[in-house]
C-alpha atoms as a PDB file:
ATOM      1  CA  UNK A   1       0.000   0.000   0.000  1.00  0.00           C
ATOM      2  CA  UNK A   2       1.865   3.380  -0.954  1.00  0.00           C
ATOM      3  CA  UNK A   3       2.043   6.162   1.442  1.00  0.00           C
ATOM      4  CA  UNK A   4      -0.877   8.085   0.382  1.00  0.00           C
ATOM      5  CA  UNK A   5      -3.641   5.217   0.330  1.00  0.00           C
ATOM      6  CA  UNK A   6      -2.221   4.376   4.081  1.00  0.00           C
ATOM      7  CA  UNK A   7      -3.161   8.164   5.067  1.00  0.00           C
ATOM      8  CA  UNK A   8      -6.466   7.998   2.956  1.00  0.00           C
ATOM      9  CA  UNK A   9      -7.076   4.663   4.792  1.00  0.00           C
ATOM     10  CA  UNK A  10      -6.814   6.075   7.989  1.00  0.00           C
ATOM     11  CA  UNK A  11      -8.685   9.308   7.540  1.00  0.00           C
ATOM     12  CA  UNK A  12     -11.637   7.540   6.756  1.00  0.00           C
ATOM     13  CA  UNK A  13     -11.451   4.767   9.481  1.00  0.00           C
ATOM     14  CA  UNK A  14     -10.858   7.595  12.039  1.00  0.00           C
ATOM     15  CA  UNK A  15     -14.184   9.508  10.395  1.00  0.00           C
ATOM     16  CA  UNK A  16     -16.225   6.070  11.155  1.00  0.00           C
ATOM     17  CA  UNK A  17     -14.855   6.106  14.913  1.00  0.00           C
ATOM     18  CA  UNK A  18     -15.352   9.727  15.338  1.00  0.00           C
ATOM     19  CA  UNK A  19     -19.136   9.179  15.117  1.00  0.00           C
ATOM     20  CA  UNK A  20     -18.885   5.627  17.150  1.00  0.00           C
ATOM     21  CA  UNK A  21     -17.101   7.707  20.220  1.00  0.00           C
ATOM     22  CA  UNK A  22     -19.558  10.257  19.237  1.00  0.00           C
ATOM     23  CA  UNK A  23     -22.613   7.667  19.982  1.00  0.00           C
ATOM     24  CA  UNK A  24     -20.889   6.397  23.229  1.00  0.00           C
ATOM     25  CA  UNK A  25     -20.486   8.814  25.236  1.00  0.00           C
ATOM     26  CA  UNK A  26     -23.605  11.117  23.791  1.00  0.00           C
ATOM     27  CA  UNK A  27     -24.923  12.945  25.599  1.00  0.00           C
ATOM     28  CA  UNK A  28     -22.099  14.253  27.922  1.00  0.00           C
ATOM     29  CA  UNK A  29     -24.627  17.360  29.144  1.00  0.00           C
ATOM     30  CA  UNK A  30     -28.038  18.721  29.634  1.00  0.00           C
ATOM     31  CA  UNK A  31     -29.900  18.963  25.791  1.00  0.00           C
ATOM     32  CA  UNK A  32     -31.424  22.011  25.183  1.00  0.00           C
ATOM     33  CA  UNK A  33     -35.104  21.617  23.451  1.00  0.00           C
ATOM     34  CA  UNK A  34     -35.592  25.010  21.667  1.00  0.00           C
ATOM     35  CA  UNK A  35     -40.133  25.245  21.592  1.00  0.00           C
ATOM     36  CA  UNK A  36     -40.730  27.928  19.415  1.00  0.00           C
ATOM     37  CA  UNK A  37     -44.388  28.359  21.515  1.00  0.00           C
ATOM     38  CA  UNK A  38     -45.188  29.551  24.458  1.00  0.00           C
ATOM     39  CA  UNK A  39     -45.734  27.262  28.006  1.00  0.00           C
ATOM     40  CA  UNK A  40     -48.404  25.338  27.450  1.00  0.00           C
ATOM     41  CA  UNK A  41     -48.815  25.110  23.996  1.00  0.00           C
ATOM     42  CA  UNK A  42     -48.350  21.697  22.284  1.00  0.00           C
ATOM     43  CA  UNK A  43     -44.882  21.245  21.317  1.00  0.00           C
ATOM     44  CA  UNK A  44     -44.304  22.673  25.150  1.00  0.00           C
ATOM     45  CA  UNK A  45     -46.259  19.750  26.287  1.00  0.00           C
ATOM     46  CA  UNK A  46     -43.968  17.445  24.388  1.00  0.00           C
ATOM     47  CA  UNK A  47     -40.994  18.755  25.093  1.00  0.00           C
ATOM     48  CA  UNK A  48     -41.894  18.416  28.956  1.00  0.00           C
ATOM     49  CA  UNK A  49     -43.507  15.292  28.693  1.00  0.00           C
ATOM     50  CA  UNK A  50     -41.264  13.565  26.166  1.00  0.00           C
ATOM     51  CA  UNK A  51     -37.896  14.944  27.731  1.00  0.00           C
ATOM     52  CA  UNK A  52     -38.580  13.875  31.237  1.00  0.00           C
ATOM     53  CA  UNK A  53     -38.787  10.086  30.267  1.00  0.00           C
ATOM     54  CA  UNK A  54     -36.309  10.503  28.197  1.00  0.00           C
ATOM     55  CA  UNK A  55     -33.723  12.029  31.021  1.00  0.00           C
ATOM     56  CA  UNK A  56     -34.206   9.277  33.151  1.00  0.00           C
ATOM     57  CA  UNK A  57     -32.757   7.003  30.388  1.00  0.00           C
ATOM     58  CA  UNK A  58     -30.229   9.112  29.059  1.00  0.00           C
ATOM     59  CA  UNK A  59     -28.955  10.532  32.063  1.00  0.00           C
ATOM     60  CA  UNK A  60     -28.785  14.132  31.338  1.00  0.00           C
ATOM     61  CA  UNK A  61     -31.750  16.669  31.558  1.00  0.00           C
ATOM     62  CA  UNK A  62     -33.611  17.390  28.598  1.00  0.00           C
ATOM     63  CA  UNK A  63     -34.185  21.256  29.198  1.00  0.00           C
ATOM     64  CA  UNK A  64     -37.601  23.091  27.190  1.00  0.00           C
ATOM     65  CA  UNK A  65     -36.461  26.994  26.225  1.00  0.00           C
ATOM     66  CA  UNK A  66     -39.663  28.606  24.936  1.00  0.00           C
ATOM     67  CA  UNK A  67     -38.575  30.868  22.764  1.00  0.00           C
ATOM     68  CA  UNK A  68     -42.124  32.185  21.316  1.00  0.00           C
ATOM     69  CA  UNK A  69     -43.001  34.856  18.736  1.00  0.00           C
ATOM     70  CA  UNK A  70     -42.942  35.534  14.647  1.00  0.00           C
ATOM     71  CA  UNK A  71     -45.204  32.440  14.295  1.00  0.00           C
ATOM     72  CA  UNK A  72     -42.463  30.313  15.517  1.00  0.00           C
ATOM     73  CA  UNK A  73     -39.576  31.887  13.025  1.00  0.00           C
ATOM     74  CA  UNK A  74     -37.514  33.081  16.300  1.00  0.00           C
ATOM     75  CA  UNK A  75     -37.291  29.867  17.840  1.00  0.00           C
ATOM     76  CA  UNK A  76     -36.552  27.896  14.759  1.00  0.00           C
ATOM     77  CA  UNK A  77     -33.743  30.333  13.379  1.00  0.00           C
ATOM     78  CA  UNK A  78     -32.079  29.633  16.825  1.00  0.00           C
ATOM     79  CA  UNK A  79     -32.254  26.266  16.653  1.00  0.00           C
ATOM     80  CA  UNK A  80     -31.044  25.824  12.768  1.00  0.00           C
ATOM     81  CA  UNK A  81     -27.768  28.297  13.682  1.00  0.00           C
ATOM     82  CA  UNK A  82     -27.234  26.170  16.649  1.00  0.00           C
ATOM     83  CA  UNK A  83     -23.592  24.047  16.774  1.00  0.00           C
ATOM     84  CA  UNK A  84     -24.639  20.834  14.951  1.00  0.00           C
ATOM     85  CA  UNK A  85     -23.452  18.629  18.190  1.00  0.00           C
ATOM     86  CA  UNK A  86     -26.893  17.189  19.478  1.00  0.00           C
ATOM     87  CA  UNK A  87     -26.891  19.285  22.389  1.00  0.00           C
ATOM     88  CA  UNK A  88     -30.146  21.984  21.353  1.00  0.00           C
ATOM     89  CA  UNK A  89     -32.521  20.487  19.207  1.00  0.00           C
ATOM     90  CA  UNK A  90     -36.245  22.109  18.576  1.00  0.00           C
ATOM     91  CA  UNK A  91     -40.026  21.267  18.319  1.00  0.00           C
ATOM     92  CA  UNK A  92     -41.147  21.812  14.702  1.00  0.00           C
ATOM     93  CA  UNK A  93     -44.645  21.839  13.864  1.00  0.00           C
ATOM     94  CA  UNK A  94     -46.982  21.854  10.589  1.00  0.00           C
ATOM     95  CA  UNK A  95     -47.853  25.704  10.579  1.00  0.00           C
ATOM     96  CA  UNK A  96     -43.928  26.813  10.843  1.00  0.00           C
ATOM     97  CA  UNK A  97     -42.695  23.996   9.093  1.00  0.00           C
ATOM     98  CA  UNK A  98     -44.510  23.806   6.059  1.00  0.00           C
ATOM     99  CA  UNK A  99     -46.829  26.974   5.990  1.00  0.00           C
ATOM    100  CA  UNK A 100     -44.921  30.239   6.970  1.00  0.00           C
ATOM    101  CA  UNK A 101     -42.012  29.222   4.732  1.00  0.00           C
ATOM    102  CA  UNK A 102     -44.258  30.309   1.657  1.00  0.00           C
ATOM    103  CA  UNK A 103     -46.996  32.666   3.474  1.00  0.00           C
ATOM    104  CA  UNK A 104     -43.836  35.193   5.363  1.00  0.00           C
ATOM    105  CA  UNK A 105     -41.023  37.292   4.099  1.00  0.00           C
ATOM    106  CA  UNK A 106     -37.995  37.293   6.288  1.00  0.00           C
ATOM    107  CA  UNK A 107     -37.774  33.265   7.179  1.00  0.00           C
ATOM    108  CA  UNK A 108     -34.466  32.751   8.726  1.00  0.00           C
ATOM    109  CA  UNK A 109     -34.339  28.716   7.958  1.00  0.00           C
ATOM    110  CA  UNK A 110     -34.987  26.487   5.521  1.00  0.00           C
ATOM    111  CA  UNK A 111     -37.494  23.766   6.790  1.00  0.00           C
ATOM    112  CA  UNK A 112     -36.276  20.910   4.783  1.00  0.00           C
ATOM    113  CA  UNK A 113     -32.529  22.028   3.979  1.00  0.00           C
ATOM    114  CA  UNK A 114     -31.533  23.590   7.844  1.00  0.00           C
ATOM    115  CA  UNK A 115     -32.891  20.469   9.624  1.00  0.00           C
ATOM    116  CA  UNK A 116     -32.457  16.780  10.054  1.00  0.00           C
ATOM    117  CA  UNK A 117     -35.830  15.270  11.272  1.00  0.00           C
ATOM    118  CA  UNK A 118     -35.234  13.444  14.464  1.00  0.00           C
ATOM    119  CA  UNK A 119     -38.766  12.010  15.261  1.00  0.00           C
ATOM    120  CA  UNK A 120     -42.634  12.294  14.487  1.00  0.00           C
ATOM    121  CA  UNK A 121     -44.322  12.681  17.834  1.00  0.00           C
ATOM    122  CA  UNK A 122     -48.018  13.495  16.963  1.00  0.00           C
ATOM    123  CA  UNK A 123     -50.633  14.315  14.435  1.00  0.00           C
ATOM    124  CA  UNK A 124     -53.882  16.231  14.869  1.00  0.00           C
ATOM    125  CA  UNK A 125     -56.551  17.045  12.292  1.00  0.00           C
ATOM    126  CA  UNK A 126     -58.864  20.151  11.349  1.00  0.00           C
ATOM    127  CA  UNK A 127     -62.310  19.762  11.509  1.00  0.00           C
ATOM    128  CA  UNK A 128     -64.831  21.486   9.008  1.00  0.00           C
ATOM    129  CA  UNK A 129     -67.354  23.088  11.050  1.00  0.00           C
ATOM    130  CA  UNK A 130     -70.766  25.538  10.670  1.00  0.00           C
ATOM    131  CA  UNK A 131     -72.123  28.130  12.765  1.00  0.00           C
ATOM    132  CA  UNK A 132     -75.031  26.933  14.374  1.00  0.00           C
ATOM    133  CA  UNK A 133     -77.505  28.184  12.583  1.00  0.00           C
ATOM    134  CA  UNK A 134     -76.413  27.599   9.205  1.00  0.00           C
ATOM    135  CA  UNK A 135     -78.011  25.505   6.851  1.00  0.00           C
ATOM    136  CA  UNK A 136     -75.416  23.053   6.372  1.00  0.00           C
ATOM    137  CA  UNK A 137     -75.750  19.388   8.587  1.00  0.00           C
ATOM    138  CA  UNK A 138     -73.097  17.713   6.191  1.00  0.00           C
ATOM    139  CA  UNK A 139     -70.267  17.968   4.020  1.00  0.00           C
ATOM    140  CA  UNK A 140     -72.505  17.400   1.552  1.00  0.00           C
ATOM    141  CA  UNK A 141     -74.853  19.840   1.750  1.00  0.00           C
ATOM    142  CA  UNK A 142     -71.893  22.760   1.996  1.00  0.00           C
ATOM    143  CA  UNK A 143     -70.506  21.050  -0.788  1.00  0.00           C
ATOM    144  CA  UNK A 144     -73.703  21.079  -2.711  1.00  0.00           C
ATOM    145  CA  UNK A 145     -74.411  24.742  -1.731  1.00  0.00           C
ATOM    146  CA  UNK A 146     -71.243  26.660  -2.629  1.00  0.00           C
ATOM    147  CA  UNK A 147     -70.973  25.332  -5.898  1.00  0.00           C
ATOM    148  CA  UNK A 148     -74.690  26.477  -6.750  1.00  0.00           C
ATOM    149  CA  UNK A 149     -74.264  29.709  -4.888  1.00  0.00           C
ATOM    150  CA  UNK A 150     -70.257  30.734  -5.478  1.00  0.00           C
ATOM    151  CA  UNK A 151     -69.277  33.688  -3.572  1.00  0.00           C
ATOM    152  CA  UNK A 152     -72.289  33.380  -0.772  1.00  0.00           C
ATOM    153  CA  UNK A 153     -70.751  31.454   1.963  1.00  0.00           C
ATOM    154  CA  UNK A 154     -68.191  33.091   4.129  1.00  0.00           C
ATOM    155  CA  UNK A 155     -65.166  30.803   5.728  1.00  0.00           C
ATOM    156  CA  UNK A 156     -63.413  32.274   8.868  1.00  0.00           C
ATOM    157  CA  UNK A 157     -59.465  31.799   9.426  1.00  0.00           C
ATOM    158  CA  UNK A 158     -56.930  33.064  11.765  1.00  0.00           C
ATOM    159  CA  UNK A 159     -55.155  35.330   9.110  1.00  0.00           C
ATOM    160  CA  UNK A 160     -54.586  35.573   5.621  1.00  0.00           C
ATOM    161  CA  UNK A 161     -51.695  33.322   4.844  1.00  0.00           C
ATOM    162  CA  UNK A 162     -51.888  31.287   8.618  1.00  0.00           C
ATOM    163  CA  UNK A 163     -52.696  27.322   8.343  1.00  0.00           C
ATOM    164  CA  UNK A 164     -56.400  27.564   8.312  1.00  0.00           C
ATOM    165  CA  UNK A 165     -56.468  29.731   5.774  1.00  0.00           C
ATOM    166  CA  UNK A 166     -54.064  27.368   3.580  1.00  0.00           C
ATOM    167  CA  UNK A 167     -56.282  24.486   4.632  1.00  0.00           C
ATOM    168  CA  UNK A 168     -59.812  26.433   3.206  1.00  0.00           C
ATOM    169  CA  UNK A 169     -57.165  27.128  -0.376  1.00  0.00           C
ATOM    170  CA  UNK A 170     -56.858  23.375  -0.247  1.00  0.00           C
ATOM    171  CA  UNK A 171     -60.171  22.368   0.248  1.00  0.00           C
ATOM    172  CA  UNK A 172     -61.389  25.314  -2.466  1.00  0.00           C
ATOM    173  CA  UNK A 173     -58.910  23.736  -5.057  1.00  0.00           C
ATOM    174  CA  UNK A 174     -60.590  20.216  -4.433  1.00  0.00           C
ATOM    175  CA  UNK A 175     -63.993  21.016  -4.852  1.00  0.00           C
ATOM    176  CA  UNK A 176     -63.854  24.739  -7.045  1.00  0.00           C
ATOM    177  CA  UNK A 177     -65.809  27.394  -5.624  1.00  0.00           C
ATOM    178  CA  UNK A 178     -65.702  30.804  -4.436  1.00  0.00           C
ATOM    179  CA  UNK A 179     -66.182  32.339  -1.199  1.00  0.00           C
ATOM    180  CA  UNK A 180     -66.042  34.989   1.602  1.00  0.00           C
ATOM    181  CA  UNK A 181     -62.411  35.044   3.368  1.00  0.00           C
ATOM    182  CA  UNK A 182     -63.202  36.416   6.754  1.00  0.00           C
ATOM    183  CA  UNK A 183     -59.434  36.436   8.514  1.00  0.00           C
ATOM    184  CA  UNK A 184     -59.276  37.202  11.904  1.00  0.00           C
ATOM    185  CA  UNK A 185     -55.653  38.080  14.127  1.00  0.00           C
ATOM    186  CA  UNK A 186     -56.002  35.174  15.570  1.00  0.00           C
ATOM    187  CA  UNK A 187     -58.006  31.636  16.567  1.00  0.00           C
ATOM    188  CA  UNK A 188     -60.256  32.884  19.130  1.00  0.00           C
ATOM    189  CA  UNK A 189     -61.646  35.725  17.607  1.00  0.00           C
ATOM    190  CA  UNK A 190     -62.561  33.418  14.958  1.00  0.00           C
ATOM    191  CA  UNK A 191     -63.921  30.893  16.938  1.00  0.00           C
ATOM    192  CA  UNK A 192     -66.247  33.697  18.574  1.00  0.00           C
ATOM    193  CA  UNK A 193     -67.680  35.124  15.264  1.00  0.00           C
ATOM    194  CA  UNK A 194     -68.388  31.393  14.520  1.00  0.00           C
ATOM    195  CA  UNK A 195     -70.836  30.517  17.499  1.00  0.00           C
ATOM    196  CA  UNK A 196     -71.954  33.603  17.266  1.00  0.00           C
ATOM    197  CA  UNK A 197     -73.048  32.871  13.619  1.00  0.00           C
ATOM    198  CA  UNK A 198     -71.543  35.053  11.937  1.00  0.00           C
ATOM    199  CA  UNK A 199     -69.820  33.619  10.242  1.00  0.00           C
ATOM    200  CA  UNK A 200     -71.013  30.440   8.484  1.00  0.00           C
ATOM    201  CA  UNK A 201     -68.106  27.758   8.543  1.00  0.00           C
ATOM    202  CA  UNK A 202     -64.047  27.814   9.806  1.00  0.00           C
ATOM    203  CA  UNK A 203     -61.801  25.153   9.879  1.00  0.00           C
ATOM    204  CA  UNK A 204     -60.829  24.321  13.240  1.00  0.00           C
ATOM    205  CA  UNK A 205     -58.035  22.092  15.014  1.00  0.00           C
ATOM    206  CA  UNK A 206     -60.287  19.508  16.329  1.00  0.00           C
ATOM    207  CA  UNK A 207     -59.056  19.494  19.800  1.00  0.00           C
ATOM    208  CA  UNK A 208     -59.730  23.520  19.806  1.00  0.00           C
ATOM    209  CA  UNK A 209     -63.481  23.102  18.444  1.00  0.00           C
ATOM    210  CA  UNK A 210     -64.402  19.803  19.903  1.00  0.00           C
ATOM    211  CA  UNK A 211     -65.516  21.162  23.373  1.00  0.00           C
ATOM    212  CA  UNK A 212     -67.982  23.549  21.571  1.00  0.00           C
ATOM    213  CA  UNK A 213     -69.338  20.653  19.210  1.00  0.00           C
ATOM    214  CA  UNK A 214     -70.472  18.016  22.319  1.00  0.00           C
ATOM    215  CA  UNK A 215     -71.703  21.464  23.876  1.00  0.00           C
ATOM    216  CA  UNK A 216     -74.071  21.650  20.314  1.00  0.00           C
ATOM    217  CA  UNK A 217     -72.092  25.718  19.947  1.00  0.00           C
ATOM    218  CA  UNK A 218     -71.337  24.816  16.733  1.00  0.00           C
ATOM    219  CA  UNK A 219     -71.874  21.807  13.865  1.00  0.00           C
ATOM    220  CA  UNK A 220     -69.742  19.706  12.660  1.00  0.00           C
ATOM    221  CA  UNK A 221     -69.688  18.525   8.913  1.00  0.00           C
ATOM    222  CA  UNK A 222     -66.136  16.206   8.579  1.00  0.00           C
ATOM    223  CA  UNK A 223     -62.937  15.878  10.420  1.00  0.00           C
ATOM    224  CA  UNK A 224     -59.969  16.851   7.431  1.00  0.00           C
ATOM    225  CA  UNK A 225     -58.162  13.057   8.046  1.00  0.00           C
ATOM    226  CA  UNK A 226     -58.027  10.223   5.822  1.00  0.00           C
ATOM    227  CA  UNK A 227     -59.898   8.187   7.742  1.00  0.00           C
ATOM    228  CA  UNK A 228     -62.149   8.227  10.801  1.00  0.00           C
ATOM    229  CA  UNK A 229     -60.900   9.111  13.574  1.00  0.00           C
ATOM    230  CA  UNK A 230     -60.452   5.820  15.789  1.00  0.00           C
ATOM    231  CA  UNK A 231     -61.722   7.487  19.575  1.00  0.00           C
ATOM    232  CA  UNK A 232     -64.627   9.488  17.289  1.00  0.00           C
ATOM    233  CA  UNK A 233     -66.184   6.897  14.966  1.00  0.00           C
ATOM    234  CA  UNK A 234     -69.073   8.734  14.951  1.00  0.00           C
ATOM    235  CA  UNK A 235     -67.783  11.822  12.598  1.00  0.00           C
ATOM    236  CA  UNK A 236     -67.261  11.481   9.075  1.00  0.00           C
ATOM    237  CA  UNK A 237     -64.721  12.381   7.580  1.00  0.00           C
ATOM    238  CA  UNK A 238     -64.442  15.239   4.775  1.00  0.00           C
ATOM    239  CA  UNK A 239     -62.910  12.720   2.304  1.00  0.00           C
ATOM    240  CA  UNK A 240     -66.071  10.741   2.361  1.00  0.00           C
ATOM    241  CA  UNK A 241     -67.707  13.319   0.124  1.00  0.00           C
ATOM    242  CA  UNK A 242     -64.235  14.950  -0.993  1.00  0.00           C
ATOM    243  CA  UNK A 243     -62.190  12.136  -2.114  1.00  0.00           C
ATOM    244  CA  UNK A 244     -58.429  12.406  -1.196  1.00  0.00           C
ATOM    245  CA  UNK A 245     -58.979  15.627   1.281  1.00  0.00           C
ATOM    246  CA  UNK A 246     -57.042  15.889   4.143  1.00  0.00           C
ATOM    247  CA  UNK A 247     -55.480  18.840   6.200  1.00  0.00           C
ATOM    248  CA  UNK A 248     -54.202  18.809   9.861  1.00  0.00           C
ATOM    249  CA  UNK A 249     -50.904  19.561  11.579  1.00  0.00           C
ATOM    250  CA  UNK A 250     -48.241  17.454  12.753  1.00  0.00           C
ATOM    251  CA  UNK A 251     -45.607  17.522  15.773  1.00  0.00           C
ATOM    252  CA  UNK A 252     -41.624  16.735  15.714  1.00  0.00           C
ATOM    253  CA  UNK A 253     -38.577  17.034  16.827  1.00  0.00           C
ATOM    254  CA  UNK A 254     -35.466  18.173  15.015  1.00  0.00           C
ATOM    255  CA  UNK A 255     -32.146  19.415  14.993  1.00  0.00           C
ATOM    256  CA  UNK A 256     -29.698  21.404  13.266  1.00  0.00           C
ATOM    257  CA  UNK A 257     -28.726  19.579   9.738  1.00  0.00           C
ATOM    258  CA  UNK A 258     -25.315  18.838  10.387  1.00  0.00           C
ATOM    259  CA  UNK A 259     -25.642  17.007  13.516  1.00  0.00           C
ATOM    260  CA  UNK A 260     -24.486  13.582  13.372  1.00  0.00           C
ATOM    261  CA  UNK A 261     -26.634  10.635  12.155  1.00  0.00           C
ATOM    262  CA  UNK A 262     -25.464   8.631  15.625  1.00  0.00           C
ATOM    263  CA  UNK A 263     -26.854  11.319  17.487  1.00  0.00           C
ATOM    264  CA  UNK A 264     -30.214  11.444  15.823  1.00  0.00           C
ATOM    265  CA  UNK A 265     -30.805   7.382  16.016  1.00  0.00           C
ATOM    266  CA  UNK A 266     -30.226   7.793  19.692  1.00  0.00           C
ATOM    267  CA  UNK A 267     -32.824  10.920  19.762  1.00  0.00           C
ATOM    268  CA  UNK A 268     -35.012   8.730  17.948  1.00  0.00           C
ATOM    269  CA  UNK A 269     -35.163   5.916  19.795  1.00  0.00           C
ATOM    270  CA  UNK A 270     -35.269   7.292  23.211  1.00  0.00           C
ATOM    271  CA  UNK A 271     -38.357   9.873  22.276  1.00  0.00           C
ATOM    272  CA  UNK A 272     -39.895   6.483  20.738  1.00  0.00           C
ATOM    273  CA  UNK A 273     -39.504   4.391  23.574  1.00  0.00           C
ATOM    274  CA  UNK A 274     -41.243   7.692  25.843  1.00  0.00           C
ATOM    275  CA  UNK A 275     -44.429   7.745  23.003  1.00  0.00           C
ATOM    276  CA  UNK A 276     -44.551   3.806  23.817  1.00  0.00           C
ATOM    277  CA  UNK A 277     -45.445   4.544  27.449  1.00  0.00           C
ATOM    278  CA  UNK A 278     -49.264   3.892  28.229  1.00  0.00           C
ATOM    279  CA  UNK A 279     -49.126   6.944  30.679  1.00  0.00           C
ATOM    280  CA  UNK A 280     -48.014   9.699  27.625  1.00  0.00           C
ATOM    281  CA  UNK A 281     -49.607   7.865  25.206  1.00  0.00           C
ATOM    282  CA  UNK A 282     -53.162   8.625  26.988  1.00  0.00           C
ATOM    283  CA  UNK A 283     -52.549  11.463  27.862  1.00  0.00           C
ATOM    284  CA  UNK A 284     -51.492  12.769  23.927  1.00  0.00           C
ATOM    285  CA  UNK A 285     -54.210  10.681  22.752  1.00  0.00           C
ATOM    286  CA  UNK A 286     -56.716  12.371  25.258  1.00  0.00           C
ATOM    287  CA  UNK A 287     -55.708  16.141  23.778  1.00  0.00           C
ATOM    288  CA  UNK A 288     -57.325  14.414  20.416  1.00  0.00           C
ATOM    289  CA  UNK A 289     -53.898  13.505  18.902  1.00  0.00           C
ATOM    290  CA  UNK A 290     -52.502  10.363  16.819  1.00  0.00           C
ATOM    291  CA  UNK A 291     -49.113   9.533  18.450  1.00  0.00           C
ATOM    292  CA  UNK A 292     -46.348   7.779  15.923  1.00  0.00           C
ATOM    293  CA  UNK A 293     -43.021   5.926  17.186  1.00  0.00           C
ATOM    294  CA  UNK A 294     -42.071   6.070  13.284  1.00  0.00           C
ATOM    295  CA  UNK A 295     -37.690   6.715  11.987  1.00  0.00           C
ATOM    296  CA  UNK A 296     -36.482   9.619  11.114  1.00  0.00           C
ATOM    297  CA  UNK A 297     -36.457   9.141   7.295  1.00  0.00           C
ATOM    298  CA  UNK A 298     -40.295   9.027   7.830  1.00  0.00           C
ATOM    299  CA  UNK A 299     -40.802  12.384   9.475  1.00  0.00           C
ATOM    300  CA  UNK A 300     -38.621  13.573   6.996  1.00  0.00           C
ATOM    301  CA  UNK A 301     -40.855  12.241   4.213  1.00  0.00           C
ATOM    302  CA  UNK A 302     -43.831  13.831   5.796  1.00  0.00           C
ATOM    303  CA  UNK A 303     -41.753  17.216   6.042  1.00  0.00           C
ATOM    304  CA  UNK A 304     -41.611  17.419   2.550  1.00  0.00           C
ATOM    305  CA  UNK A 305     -44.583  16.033   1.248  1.00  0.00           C
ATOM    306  CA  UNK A 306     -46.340  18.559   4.006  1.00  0.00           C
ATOM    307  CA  UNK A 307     -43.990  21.584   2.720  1.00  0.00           C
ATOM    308  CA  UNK A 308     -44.389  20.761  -1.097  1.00  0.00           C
ATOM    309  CA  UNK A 309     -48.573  20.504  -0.271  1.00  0.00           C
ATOM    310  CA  UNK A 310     -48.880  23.988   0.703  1.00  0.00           C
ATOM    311  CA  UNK A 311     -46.283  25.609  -1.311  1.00  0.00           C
ATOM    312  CA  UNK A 312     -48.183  24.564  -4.334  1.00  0.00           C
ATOM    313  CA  UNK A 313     -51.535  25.942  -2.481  1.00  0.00           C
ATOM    314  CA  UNK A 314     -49.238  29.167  -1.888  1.00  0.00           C
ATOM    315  CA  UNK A 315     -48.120  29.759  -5.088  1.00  0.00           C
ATOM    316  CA  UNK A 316     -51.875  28.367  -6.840  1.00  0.00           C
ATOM    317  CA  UNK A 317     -53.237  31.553  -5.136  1.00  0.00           C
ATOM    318  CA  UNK A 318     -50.319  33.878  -5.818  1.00  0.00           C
ATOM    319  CA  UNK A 319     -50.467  34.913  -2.292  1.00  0.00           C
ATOM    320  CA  UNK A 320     -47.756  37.576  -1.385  1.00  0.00           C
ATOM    321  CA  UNK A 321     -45.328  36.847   1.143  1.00  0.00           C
ATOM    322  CA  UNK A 322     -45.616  39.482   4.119  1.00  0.00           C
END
């Protein structure tokens, strides 16, 4: 072997037992989780809930830093400039991950090229709901009514360019119709002109709107999943009438996209093995989410296939960043 293949050889041999020493002795210190929420918000919940199993396994604390505001693009540009070591690591969700990136100037990370998905936590779904007294008892019958009457039905959202408004685009560019956009700053001022009818229909996170449903404040048509929802049989789903509709958000953990892949299967199977507890899983389950113990590669599937979904929707409506 000549001189330079020896050093060659032994360059990459010491590459491969960089990341084995890496693996052993990872983690060495508290991980920071970077939730770009604020306390008490869902991926705040996780991070708590997840990280404290997870400590008692790994040894080292797993420490939540709520870092809240711009929709979630402060917390997530901290974590995607953070040293690529394992050691601060962030919540991502649907709305920052896959919506803001197209619907907001000024992003300061990439969602699919700054990050390397660590694991899927939890899915949720919207629900397509009607004011109380509107006509509408069914998907159906909305269906049936805004393509006869286009332009006569108004849909509330939480701000032009936010997720529910990307999830009425989507359902508009299934069926074809036109409508009323009635944005609001936020979800609960949208939620109020909704039981107040009027407004006529919103999509709504389930868990939000679910309360008000069982309480008969407001109707619902379809839950915007695939299929039925396994704990809530009795509700249709809005693919029953619209074939291949489906809109929700989904929960996950990631980190900066340099860190090594050692340190991610680690991540990964220690947040798995906390989602595989009865305890957390009831209590996820009980906020009206579907909890996954899936790899990485398959959050990072769902990344894109989420990101690519509403950038189309985005650009299909030539909405203006802001």
């Amino acid at each position: 072997m000549s001189h330079a293949a020896r050093i060659i050889w032994v360059l990459v041999a010491c590459a491969g037992l960089t990341g084995t020493a890496l693996a052993q002795k990872y983690p060495a210190r508290a991980i920071r989780i970077i939730v770009p929420q604020q306390p008490g918000d869902p991926c705040d919940t996780f991070g708590r809930l997840l990280g404290g199993y997870a400590a008692e396994r790994l040894g080292q604390q797993l420490v939540v830093d709520n870092r809240p505001g711009a929709g979630g693009r402060i917390g997530l540009g901290l974590a995607a400039a953070a040293t690529p070591d394992g050691y601060t690591i962030a919540c991502g969700q649907g709305g920052n991950m896959s919506v803001i990136p197209h619907t907001m100037k000024d992003v300061p990370y990439h969602a699919l090229n700054d990050f390397k998905p660590i694991a899927l936590v939890a899915t949720n779904y919207l629900a397509l709901v009607a004011a109380p007294n509107s006509p509408f008892k069914t998907t159906g019958d909305l269906v049936k009514y805004l393509k006869a009457n286009p332009g006569k039905v108004s849909f509330a959202t939480n701000g032009e360019g936010a997720f529910l408004h990307m999830a009425t685009e989507l359902f508009r560019s299934y069926v074809g119709f036109e409508y009323i956009h009635v944005p609001f700053k936020g979800i609960a001022g949208m939620a109020a002109e909704l039981l107040s009818g009027r407004v006529d229909v919103a999509f709504s996170s389930f868990t939000a709107i679910h309360p008000h449903v069982q309480a008969g404040r407001v109707r619902m048509l379809g839950i915007a999943k695939p299929t039925r929802a396994h704990n809530y049989p009795e509700f249709p789903t809005v693919a029953e009438t619209v074939p291949g509709f489906s809109s929700g958000g989904w929960f996950g953990f990631v980190a900066p996209a340099k860190v090594p892949k050692e340190v991610i299967t680690i991540l990964n199977r220690e947040f798995n093995a906390a989602m595989k507890q009865p305890d957390i899983r009831a209590k996820l389950e009980s906020l009206g989410l579907d909890v996954w113990t899936e790899s990485p590669e398959y959050l990072g599937k769902l990344m894109k296939s989420e990101y690519d979904k509403y950038g189309k929707v985005a650009r299909q409506i030539k909405l203006v960043p802001k």
